[in-house]
Protein backbone atom coordinates (compact mmCIF):
# COMPACT_ATOMS: atom_id res chain seq x y z
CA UNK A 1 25.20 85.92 -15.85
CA UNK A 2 26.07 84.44 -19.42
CA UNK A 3 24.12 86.73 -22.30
CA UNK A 4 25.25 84.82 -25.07
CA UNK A 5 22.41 83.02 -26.70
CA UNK A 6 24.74 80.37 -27.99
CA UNK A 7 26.49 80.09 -25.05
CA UNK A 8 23.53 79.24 -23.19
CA UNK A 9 22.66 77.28 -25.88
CA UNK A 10 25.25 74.93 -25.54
CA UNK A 11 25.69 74.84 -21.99
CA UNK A 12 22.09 73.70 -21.23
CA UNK A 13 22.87 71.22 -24.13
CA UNK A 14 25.55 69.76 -21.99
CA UNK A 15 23.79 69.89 -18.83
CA UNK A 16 21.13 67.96 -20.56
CA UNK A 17 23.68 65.29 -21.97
CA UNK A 18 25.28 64.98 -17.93
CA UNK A 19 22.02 63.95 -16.78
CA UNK A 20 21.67 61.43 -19.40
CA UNK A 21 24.69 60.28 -18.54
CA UNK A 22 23.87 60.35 -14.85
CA UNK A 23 21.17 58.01 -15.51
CA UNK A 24 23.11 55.61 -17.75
CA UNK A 25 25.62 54.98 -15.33
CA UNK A 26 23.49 54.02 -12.30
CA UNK A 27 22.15 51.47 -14.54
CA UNK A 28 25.50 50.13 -15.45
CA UNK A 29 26.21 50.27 -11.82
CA UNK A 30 22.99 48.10 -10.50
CA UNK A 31 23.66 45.41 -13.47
CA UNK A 32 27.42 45.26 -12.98
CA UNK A 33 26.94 45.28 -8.94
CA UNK A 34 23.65 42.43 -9.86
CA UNK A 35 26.35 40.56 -12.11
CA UNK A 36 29.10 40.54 -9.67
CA UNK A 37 26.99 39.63 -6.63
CA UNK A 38 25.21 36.70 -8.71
CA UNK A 39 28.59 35.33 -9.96
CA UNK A 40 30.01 35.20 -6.81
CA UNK A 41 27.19 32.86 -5.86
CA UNK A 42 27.98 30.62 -8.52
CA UNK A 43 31.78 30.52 -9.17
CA UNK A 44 34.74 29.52 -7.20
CA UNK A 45 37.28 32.12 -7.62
CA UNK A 46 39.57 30.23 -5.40
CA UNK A 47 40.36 27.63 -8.13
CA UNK A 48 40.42 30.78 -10.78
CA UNK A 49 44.14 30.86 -11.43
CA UNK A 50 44.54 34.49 -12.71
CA UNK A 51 46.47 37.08 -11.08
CA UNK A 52 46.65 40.72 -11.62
CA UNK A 53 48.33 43.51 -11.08
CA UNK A 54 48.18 47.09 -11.61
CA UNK A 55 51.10 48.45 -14.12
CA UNK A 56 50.99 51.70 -15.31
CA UNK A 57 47.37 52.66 -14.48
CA UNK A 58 45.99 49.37 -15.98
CA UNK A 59 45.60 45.78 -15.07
CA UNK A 60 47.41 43.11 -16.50
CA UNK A 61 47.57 39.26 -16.07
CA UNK A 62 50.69 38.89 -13.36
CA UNK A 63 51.48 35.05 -14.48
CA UNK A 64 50.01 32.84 -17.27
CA UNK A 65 46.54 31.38 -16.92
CA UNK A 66 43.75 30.32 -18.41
CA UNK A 67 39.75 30.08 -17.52
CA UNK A 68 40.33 26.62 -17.55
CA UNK A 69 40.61 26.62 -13.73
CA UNK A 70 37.69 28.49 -13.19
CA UNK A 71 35.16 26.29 -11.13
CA UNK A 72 31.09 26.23 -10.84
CA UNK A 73 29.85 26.17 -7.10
CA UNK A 74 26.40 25.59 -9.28
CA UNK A 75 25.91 23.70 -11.93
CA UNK A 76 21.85 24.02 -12.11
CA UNK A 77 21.26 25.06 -15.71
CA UNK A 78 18.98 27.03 -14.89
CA UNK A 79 20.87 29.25 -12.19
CA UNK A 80 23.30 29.29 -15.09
CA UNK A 81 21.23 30.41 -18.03
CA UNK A 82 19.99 33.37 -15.05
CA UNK A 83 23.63 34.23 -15.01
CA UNK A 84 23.85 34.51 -18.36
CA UNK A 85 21.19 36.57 -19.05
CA UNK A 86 22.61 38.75 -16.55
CA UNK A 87 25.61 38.89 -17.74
CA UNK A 88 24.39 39.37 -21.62
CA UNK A 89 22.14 42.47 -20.26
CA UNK A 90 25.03 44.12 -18.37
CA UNK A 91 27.20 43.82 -22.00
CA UNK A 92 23.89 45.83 -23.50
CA UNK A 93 24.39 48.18 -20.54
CA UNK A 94 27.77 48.77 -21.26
CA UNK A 95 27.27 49.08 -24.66
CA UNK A 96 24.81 52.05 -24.18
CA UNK A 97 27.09 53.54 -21.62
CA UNK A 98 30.05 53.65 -23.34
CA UNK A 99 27.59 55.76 -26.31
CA UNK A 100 26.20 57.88 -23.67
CA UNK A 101 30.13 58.81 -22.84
CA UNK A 102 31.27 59.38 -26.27
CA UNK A 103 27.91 61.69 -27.03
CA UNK A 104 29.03 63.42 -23.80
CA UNK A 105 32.13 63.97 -24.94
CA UNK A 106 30.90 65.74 -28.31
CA UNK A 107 28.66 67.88 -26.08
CA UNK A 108 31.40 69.23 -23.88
CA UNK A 109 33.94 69.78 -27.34
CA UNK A 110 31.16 71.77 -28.70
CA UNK A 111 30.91 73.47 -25.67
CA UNK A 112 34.26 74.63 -25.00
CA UNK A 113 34.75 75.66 -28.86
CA UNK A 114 31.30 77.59 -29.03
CA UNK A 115 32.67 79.42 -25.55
CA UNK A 116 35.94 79.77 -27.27
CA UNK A 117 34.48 80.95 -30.27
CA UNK A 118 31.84 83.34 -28.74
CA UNK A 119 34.25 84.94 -26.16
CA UNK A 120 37.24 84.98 -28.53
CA UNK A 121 39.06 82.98 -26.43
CA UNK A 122 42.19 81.24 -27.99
CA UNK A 123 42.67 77.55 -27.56
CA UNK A 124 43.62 77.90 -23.60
């Protein structure tokens, strides 16, 4: 359907970049779920004083607290130093991630201004 070399170019380009991404995130899903499951083993966020709410699409701290009243359910060192490492992998996770989107996001730029450009289109 699409004749335009660089058209094709770049859309293949992009579809290439969305599977990258694709595979990114169910990483950064497994480690976050891995993290989340591991700490709830762990901590007691009953005694976790922090309350949130949602104000204007984002998630603020509802009353004052402090990680101070966050309590171990285990305080094995070494089921702590696991969490940790867990933890410290799913920050290189999201690191990575958070690349993958913003190279995603240059791929689809350069795609809509190279379909712009090679069907004259104005900046609709």
């Amino acid at each position: 359907m699409i004749r335009n070399r660089a058209a094709v170019d770049s859309i293949i380009s992009y579809d290439d970049e969305l599977k990258k991404l694709e595979n990114q995130q169910a990483y950064y899903e497994r480690y976050l779920n891995e993290a989340n499951e591991f700490g709830m083993r762990i901590l007691d966020f009953n005694k976790f004083d922090m309350v949130v709410k949602l104000v204007n699409g984002k998630l603020v701290r509802w009353r004052k607290s402090d990680y101070h009243s966050a309590k171990l359910l285990n305080n094995d060192k070494l089921t702590l130093k696991e969490f940790s490492n867990k933890e410290f992998v799913y920050g290189g996770v999201v690191s990575f991630y958070i690349t993958r989107l913003q190279e995603t996001e240059k791929h689809a730029i350069n795609l809509i201004h190279t379909l712009q450009q090679q069907y004259h289109m104005d900046g609709e």
